[in-house]
N, C-alpha and C. Protein backbone atom coordinates (compact mmCIF):
# COMPACT_ATOMS: atom_id res chain seq x y z
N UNK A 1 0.78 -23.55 3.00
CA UNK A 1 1.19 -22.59 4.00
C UNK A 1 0.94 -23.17 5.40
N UNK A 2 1.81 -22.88 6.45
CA UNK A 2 1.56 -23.65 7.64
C UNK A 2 0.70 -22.86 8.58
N UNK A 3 -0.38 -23.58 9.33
CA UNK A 3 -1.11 -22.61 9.93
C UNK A 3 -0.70 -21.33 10.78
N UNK A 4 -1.27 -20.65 10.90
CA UNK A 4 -1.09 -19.45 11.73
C UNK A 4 -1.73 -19.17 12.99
N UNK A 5 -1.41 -18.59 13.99
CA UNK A 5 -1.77 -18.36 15.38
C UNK A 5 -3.05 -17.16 14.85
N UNK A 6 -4.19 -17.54 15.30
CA UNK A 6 -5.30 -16.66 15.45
C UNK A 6 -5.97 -16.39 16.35
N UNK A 7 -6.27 -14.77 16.60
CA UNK A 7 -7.60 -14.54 17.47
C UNK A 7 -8.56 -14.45 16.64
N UNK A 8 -9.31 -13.75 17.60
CA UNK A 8 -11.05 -13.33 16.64
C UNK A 8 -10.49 -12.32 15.89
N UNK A 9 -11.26 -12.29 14.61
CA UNK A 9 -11.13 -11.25 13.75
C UNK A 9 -11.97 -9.69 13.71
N UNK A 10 -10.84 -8.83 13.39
CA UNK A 10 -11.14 -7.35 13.75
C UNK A 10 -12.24 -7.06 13.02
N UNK A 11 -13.16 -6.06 13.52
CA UNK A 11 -14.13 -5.45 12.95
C UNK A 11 -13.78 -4.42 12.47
N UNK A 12 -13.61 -4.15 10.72
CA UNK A 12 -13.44 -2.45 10.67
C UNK A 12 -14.88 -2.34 9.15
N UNK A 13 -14.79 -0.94 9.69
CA UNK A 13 -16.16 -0.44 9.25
C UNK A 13 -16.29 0.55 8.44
N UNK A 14 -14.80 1.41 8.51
CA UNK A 14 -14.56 2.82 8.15
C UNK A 14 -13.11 2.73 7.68
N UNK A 15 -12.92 3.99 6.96
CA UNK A 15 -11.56 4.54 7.38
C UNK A 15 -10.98 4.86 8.51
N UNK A 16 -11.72 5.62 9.85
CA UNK A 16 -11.70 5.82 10.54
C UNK A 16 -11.39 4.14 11.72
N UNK A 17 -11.64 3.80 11.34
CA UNK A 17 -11.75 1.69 12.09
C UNK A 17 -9.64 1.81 11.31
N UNK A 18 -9.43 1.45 10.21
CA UNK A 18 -8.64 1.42 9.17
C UNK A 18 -7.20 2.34 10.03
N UNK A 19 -7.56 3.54 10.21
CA UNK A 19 -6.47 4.28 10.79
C UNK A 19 -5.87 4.47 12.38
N UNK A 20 -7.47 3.68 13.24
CA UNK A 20 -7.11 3.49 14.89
C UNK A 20 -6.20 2.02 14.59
N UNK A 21 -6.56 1.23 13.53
CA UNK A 21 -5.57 0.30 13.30
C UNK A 21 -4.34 0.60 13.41
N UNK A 22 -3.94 0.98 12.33
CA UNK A 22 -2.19 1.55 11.83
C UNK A 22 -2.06 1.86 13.57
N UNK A 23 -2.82 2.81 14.11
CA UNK A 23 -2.03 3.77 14.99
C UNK A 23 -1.69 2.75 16.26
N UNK A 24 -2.33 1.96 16.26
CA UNK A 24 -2.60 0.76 17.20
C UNK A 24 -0.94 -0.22 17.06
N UNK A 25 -0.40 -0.16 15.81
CA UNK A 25 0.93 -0.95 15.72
C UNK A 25 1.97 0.39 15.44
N UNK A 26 2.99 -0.02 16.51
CA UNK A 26 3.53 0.63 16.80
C UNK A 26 4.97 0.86 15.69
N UNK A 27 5.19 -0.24 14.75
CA UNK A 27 6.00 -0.59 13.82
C UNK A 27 5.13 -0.07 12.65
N UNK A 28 4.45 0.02 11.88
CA UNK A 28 3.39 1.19 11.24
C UNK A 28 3.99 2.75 11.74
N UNK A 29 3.63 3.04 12.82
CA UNK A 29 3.70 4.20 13.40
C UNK A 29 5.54 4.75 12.95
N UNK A 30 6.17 3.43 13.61
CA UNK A 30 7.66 4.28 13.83
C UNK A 30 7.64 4.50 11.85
N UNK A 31 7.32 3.84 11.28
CA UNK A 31 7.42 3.48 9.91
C UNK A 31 6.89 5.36 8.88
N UNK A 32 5.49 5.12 9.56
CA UNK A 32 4.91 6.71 9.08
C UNK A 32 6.05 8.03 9.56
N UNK A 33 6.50 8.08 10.86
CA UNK A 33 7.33 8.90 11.32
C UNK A 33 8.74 8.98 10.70
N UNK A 34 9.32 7.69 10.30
CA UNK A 34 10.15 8.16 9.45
C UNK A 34 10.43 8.42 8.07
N UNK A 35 9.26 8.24 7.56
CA UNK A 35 8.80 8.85 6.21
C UNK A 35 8.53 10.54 6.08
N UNK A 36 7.96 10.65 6.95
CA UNK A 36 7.61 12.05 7.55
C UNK A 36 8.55 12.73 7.46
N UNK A 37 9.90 12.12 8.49
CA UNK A 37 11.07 13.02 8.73
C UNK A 37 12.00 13.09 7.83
N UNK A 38 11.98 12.07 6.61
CA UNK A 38 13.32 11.79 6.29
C UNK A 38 12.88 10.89 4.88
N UNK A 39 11.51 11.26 4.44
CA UNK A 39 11.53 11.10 2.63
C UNK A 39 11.00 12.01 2.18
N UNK A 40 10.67 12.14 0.86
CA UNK A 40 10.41 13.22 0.10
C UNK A 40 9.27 13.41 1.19
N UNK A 41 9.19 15.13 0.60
CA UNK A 41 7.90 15.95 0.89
C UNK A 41 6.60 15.50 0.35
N UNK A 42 5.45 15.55 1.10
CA UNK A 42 4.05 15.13 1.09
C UNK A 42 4.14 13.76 0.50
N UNK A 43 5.19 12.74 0.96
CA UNK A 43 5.25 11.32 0.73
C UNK A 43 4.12 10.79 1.27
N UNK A 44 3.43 9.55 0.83
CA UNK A 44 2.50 8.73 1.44
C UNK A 44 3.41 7.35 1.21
N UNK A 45 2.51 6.46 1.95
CA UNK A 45 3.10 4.77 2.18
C UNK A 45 1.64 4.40 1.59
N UNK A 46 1.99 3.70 0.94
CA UNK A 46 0.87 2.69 0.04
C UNK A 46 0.97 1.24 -0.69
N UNK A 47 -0.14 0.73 -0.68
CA UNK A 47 -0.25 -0.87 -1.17
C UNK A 47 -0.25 -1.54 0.06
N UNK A 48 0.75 -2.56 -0.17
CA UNK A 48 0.24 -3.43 1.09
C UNK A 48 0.95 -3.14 1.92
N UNK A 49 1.57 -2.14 2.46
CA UNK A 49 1.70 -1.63 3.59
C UNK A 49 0.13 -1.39 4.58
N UNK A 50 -0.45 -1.01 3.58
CA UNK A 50 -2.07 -1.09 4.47
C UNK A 50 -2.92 -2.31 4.44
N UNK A 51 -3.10 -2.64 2.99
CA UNK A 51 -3.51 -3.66 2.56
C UNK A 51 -3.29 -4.72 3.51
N UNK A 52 -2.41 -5.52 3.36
CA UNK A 52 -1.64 -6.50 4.35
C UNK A 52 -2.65 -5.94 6.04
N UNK A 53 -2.21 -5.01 6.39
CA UNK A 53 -2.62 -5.06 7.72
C UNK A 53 -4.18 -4.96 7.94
N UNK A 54 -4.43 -4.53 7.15
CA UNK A 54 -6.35 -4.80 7.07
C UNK A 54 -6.81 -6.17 7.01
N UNK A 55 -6.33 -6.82 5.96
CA UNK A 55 -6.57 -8.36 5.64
C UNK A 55 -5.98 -9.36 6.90
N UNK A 56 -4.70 -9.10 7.27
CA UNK A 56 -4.23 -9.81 8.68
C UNK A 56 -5.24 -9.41 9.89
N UNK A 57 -5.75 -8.38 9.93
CA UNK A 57 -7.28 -8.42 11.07
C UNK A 57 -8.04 -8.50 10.75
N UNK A 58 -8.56 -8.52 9.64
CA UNK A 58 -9.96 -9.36 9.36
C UNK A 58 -9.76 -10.78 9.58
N UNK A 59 -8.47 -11.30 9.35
CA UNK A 59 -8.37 -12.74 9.40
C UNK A 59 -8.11 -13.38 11.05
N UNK A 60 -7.73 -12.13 11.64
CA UNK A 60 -7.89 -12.46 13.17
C UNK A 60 -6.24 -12.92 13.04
N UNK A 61 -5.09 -12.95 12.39
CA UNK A 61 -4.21 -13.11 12.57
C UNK A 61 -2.87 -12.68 13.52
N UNK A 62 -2.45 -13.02 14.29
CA UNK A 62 -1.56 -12.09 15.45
C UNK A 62 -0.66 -11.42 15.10
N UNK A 63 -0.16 -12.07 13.81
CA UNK A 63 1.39 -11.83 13.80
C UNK A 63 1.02 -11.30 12.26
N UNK A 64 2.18 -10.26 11.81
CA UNK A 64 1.99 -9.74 10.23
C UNK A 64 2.11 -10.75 9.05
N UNK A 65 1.47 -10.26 8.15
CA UNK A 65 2.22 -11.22 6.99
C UNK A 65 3.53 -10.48 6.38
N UNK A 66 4.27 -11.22 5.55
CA UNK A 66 5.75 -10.65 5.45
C UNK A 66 5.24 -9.39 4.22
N UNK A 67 5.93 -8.15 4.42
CA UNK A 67 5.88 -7.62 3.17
C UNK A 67 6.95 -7.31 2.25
N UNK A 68 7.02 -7.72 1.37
CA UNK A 68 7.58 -7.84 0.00
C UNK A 68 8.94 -6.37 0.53
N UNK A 69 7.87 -5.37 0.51
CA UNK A 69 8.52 -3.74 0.25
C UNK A 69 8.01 -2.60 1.05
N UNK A 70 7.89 -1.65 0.99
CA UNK A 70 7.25 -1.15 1.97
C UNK A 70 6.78 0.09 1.00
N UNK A 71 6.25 0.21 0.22
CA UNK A 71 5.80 1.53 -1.12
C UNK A 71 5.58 3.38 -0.37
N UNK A 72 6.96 3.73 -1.00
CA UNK A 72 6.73 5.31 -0.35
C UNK A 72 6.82 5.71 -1.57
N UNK A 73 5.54 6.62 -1.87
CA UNK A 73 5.10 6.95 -3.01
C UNK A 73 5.22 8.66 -2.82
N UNK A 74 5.84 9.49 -4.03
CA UNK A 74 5.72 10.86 -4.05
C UNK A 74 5.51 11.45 -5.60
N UNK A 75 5.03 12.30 -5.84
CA UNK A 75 5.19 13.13 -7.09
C UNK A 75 5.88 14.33 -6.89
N UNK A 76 6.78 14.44 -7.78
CA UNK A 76 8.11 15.51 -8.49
C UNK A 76 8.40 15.33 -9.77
N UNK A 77 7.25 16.23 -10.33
CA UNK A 77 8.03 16.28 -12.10
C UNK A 77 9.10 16.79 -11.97
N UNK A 78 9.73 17.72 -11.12
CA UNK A 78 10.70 18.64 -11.45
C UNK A 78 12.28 17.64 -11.46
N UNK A 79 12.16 16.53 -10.75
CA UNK A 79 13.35 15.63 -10.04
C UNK A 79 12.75 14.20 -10.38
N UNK A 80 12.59 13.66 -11.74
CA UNK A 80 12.34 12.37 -12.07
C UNK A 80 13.78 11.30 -11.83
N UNK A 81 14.38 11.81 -11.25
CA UNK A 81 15.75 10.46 -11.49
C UNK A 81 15.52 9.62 -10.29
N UNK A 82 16.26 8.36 -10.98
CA UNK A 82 16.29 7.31 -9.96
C UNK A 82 16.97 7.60 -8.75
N UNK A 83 18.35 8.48 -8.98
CA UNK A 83 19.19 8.58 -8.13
C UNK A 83 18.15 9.34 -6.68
N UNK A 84 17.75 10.24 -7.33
CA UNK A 84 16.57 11.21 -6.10
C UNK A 84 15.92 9.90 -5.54
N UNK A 85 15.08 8.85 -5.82
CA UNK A 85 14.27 8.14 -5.08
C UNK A 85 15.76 7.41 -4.64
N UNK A 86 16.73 6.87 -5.01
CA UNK A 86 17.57 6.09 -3.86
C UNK A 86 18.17 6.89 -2.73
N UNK A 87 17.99 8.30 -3.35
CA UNK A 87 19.11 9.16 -1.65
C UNK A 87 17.61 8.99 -0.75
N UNK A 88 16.56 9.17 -1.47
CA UNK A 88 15.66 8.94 0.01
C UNK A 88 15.63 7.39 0.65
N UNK A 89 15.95 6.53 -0.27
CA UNK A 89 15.39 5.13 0.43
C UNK A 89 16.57 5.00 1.20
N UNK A 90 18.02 5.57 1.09
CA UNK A 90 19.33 5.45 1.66
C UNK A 90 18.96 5.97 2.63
N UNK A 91 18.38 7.45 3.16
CA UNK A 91 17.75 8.02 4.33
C UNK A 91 17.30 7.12 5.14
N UNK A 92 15.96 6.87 4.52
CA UNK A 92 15.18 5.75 5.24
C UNK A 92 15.85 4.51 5.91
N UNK A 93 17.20 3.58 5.65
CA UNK A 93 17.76 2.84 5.37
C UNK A 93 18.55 3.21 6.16
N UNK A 94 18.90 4.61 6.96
CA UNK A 94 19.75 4.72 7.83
C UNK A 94 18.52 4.83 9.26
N UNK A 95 17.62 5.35 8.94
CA UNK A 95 16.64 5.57 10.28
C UNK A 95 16.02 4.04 10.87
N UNK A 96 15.49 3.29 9.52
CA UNK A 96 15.03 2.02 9.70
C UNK A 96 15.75 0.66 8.62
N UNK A 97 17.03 0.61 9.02
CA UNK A 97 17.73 -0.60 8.39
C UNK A 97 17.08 -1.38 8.22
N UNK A 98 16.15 -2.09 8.82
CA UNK A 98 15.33 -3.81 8.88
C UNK A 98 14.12 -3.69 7.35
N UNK A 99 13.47 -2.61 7.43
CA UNK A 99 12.61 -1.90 6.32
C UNK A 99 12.81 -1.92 5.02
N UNK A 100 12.08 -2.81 3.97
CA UNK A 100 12.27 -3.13 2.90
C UNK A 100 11.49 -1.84 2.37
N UNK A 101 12.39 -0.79 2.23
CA UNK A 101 12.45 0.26 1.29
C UNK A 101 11.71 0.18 0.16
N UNK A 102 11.00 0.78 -0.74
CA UNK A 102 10.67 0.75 -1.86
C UNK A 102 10.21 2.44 -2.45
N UNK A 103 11.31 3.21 -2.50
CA UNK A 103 10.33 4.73 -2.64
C UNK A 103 10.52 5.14 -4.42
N UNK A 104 9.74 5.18 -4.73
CA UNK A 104 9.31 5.72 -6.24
C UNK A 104 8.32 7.25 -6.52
N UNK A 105 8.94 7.66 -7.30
CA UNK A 105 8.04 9.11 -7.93
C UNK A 105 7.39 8.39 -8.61
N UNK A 106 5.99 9.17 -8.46
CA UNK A 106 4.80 8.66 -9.46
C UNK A 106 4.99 9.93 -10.36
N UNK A 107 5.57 11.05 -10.60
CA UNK A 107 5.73 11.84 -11.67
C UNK A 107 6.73 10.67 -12.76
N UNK A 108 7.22 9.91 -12.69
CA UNK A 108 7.99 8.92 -13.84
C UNK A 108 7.17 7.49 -14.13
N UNK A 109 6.43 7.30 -12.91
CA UNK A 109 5.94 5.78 -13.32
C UNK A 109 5.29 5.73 -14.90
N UNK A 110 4.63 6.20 -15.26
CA UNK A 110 3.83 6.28 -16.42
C UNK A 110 5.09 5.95 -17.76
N UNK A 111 6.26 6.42 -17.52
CA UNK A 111 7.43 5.88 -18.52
C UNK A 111 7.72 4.09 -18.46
N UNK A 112 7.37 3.82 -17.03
CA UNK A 112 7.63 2.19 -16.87
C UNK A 112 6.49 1.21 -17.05
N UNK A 113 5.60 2.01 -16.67
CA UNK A 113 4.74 0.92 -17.05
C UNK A 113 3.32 0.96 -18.43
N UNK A 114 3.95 2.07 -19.24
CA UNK A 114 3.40 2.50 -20.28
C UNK A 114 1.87 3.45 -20.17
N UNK A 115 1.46 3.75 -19.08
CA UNK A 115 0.35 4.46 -18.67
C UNK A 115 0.43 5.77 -18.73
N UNK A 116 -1.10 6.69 -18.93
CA UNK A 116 -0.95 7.94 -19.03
C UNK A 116 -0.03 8.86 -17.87
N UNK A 117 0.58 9.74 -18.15
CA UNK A 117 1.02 10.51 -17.26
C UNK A 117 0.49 11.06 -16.04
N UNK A 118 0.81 11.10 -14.79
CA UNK A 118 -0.42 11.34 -14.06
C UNK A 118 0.23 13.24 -13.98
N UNK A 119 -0.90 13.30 -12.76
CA UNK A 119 -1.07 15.08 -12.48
C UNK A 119 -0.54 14.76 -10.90
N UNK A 120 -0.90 13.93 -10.18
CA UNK A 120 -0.50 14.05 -8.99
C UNK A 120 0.03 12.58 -8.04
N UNK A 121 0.00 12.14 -7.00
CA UNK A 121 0.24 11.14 -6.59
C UNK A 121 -0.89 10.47 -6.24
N UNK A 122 -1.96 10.47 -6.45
CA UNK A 122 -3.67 10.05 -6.16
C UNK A 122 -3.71 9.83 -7.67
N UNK A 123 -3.53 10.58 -8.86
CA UNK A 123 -3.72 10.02 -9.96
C UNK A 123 -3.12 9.13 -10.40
N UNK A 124 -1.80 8.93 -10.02
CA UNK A 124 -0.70 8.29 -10.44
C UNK A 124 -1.25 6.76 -9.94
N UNK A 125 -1.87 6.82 -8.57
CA UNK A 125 -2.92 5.37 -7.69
C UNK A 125 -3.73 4.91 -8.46
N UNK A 126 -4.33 5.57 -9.76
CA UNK A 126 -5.19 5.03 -10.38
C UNK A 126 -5.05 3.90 -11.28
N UNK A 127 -3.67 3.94 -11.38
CA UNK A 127 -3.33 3.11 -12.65
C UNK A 127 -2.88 2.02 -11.89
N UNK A 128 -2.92 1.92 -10.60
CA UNK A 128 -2.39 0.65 -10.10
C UNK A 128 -3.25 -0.34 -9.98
N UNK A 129 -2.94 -1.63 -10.50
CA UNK A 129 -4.15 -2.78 -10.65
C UNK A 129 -4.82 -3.46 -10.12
N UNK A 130 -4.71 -3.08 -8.65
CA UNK A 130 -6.26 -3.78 -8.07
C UNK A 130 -7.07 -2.17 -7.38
N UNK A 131 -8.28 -2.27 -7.15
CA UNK A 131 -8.69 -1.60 -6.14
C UNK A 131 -8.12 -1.13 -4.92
N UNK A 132 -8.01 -3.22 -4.41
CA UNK A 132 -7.81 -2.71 -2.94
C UNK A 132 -6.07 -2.69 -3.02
N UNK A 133 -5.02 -2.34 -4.04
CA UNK A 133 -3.80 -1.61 -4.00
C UNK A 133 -3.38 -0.55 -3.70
N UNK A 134 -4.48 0.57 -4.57
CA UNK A 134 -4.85 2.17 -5.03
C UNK A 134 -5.14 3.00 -3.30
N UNK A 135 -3.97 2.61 -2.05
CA UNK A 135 -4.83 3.15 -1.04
C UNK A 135 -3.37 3.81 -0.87
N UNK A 136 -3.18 4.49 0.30
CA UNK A 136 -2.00 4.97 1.36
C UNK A 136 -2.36 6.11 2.28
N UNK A 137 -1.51 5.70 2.88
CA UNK A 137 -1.84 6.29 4.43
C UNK A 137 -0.21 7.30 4.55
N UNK A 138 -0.28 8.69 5.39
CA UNK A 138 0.95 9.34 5.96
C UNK A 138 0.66 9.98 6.80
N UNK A 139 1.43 10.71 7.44
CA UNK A 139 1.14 11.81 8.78
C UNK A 139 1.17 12.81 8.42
N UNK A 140 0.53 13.75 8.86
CA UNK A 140 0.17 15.17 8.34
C UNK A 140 1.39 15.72 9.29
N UNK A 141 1.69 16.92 8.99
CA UNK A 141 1.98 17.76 9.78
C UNK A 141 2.29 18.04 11.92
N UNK A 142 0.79 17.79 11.62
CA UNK A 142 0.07 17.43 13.26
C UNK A 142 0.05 15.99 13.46
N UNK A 143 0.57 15.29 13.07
CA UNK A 143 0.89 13.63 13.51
C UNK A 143 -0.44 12.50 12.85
N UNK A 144 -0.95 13.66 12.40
CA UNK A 144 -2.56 12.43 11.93
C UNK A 144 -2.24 12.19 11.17
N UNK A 145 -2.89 10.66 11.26
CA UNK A 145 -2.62 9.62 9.79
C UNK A 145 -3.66 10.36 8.79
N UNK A 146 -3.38 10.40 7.89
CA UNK A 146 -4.28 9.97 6.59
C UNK A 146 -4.40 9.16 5.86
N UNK A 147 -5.50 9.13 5.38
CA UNK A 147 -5.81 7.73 4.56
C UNK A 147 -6.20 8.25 3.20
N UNK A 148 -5.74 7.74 2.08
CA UNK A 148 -6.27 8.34 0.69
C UNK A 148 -5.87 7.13 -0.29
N UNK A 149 -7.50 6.70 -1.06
CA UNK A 149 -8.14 5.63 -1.84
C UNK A 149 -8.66 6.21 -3.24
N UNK A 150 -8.02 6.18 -4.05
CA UNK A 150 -8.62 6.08 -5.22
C UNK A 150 -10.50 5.49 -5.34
N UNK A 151 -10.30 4.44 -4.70
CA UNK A 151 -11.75 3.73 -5.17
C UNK A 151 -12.57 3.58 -4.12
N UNK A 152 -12.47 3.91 -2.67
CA UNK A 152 -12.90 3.96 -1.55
C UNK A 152 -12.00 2.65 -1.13
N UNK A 153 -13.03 2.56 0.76
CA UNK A 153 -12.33 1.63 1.72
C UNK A 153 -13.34 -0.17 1.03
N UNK A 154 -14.39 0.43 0.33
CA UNK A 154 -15.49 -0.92 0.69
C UNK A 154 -14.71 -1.95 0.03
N UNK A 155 -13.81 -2.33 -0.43
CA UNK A 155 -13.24 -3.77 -1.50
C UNK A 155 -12.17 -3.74 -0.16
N UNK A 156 -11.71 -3.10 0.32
CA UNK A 156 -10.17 -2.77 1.28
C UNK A 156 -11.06 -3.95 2.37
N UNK A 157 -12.29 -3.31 2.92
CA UNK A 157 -12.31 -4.00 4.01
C UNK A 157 -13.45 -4.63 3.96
N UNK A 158 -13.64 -5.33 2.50
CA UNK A 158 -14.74 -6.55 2.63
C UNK A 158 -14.17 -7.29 1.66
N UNK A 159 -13.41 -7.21 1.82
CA UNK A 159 -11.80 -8.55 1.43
C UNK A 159 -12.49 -8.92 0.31
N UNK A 160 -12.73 -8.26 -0.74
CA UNK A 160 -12.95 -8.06 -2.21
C UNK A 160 -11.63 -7.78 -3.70
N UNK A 161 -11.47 -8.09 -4.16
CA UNK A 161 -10.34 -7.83 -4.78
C UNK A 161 -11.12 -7.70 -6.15
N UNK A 162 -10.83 -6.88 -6.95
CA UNK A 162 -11.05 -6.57 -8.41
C UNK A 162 -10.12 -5.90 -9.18
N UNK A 163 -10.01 -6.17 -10.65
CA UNK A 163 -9.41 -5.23 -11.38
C UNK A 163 -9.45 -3.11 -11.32
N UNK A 164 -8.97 -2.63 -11.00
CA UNK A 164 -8.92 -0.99 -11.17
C UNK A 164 -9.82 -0.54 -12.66
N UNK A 165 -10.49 -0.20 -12.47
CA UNK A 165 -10.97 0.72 -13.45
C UNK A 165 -9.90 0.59 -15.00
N UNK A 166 -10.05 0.70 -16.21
CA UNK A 166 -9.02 0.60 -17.05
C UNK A 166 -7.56 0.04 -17.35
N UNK A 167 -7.86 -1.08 -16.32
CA UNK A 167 -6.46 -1.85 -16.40
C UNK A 167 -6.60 -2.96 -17.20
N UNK A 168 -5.73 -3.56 -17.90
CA UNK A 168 -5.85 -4.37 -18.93
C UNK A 168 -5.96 -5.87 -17.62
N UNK A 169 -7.38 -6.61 -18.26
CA UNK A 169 -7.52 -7.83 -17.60
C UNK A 169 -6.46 -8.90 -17.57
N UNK A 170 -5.56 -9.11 -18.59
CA UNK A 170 -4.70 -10.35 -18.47
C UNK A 170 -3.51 -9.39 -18.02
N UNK A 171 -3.41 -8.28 -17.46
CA UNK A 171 -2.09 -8.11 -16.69
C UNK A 171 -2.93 -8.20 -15.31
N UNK A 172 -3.88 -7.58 -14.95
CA UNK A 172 -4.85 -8.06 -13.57
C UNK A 172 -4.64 -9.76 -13.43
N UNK A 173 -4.85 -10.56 -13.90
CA UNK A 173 -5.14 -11.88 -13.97
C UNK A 173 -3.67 -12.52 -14.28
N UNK A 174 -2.59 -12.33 -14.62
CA UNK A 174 -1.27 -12.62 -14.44
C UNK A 174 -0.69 -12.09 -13.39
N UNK A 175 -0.93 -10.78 -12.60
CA UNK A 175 -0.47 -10.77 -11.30
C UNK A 175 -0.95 -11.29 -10.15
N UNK A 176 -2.14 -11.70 -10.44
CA UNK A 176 -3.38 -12.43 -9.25
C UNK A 176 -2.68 -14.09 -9.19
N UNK A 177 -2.73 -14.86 -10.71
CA UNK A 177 -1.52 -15.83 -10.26
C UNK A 177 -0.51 -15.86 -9.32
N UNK A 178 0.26 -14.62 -10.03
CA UNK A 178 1.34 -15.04 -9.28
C UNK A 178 1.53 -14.13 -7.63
N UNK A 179 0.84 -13.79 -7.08
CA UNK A 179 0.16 -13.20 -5.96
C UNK A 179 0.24 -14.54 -4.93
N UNK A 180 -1.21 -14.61 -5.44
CA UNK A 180 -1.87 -15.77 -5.11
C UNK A 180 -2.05 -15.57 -3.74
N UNK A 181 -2.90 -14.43 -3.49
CA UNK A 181 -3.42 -13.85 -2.75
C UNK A 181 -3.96 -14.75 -1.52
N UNK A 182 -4.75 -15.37 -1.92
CA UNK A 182 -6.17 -16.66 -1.07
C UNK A 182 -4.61 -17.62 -0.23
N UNK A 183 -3.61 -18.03 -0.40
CA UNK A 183 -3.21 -18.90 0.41
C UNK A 183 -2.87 -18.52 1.57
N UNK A 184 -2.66 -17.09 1.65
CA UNK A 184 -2.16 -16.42 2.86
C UNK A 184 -3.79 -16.02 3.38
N UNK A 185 -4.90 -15.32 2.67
CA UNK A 185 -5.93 -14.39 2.80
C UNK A 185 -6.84 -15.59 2.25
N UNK A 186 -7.63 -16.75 2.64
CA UNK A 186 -8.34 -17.43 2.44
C UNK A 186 -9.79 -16.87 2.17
N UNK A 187 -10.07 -15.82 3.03
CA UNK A 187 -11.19 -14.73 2.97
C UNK A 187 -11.00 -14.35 1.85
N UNK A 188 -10.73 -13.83 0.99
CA UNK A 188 -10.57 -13.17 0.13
C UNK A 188 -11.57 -13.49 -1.27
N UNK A 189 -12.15 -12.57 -1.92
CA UNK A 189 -12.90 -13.10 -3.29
C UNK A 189 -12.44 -12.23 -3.72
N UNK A 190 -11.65 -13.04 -5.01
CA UNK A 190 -11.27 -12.17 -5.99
C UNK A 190 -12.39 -12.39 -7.84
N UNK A 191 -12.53 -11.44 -8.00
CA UNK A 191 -13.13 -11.43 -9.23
C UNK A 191 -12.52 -11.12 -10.43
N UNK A 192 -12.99 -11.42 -11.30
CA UNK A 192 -11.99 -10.60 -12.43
C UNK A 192 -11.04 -11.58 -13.57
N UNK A 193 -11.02 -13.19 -12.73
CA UNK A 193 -10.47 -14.10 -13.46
C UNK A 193 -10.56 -15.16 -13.94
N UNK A 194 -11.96 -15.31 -14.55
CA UNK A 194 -12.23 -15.94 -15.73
C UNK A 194 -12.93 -14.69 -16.33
């Protein structure tokens, strides 16, 4: 990987450290706002939509790392079809064209990736395979971010990586390959693979 432009690296301490972040980039922000306006109801943004930006200031990095997708996560047993999650990412896709879309019901995931059914969109986080994955952030109502972690902030922001609670180790340890987390996030200790 070719080096990267760095300052000093951010201090965060909290959730509260975690969310003056987000609010601090203004591409985050327009990002939460149009989720807000224009995807499903009580949607959150999660994975490395946060992830990524925690680890790029701990590393003192200026500029983002690229993200894959951008995870807008909702639960609706009542409306499991694919077609429902593409009219929202088409929404999204008209507000923010550049935005690698990714919106999924966690009322269906459990059919794709063979896991128990969840009850809500926080349960549905559980089954996702790292710790520091299981997070997302949205705007309330009144414009405040929220932040909501399955496993807490401490692995998020002491650049810790582990398997989730009940996830099978060689699917943890086949996505950590091919991740490969440490070339971008040199900080990083990951456990879990041997």
């Amino acid at each position: 990987m070719a080096s990267r432009r760095t300052g000093p690296p951010v201090t965060l301490l909290s959730v509260g450290d975690i969310i003056r972040l987000i609010e601090s980039d203004p591409w985050m922000v327009d990002v939460l706002d149009a989720v807000r306006n224009f995807g499903p109801s009580n949607a959150w943004v999660g994975a490395g939509f946060v992830r990524n930006k925690v680890w790029d200031a701990l590393h003192g990095y200026l500029r983002p790392s690229l993200l894959n997708d951008v995870d807008v996560i909702y639960f609706d047993p009542e409306n499991q079809t694919v077609s429902a999650e593409r009219a929202f990412e088409d929404a999204l896709v008209e507000v923010m064209p550049l935005v690698p879309w990714s919106v999924r019901n966690q009322a269906r995931m459990h059919k794709h990736f063979g896991t128990p059914r969840a009850l809500s969109t926080l349960d549905a986080m559980r089954y996702w395979p790292e710790t520091v994955t299981a997070i997302a952030v949205r705007k309330d109502p009144g414009s405040r971010i929220r932040f909501v972690s399955c496993y807490g902030e401490d692995d998020l922001i002491g650049l810790a990586v582990r398997p989730a609670p009940g996830i099978s180790l060689p699917v943890y340890q086949q996505r950590m390959s091919e991740k490969d987390w440490r070339k971008i996030w040199p900080k990083l200790r990951v456990y879990g693979l041997s």
